[in-house]
Protein backbone atom coordinates (compact mmCIF):
# COMPACT_ATOMS: atom_id res chain seq x y z
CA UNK A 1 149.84 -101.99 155.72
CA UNK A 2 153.22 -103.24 154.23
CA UNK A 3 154.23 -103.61 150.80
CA UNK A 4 154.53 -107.64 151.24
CA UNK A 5 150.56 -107.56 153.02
CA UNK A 6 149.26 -105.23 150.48
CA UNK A 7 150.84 -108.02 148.02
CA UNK A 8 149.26 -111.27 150.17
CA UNK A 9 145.89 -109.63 149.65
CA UNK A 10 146.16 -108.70 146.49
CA UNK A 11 146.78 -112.44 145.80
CA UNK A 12 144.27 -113.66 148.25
CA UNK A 13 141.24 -111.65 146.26
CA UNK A 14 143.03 -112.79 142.76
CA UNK A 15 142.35 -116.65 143.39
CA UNK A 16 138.47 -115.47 145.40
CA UNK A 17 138.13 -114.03 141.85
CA UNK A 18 139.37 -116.58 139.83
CA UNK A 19 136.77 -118.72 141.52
CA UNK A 20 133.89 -116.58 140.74
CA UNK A 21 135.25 -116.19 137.01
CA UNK A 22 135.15 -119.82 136.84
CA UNK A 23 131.83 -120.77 138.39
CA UNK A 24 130.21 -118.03 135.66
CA UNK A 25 132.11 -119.72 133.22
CA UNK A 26 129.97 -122.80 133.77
CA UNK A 27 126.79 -120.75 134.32
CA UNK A 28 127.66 -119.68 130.78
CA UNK A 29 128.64 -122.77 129.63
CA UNK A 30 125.19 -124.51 131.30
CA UNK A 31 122.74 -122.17 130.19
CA UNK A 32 123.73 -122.53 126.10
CA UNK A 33 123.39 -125.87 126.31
CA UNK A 34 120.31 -125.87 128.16
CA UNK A 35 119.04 -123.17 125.50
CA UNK A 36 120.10 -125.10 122.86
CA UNK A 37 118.39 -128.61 123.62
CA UNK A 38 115.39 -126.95 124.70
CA UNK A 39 114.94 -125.20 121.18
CA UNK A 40 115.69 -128.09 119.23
CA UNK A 41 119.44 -127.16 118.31
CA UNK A 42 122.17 -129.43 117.99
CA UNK A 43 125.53 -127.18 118.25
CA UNK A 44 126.60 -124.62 120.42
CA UNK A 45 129.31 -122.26 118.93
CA UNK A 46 131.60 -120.42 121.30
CA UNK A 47 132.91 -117.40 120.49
CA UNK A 48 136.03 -115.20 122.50
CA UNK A 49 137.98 -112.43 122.18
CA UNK A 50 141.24 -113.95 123.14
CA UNK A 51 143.73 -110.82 123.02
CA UNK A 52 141.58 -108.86 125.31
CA UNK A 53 141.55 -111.68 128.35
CA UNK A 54 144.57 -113.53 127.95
CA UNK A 55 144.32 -115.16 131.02
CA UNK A 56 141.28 -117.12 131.27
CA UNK A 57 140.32 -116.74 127.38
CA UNK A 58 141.58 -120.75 127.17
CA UNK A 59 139.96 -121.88 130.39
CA UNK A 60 136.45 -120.40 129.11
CA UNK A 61 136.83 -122.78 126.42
CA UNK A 62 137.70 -125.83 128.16
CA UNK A 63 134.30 -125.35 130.72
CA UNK A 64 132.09 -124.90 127.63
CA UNK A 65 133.51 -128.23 126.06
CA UNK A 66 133.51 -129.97 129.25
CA UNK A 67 129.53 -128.97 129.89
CA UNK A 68 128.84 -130.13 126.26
CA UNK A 69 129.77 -133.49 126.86
């Protein structure tokens, strides 16, 4: 394999991961919630660790916000 198809995959499994990354966001994002009106609580608080995952540290966020409303 090539330099420029070793790159084309390497992209191609980037955004297959991104995907994943994102749909276990929600998961994440789901289950608190759930947890939290089951057992009578009215807040969820999100923590992250935003120098050690950069790249989707902001995105995690945004899901957890977006399945509390």
């Amino acid at each position: 394999m090539d330099v420029i198809g070793e790159i084309e995959g390497l992209d191609a499994f980037m955004e297959e991961l991104e995907e994943e990354v994102m749909e276990a966001m929600n998961a994440v994002g789901r289950e608190a919630v759930e947890y939290a009106k089951k057992n009578g609580k009215t807040r969820v608080e999100v923590v992250t660790k935003a120098n050690i995952i950069k790249t989707t540290d902001g995105k995690f966020l945004e899901h957890c916000h977006k399945v509390a409303e």
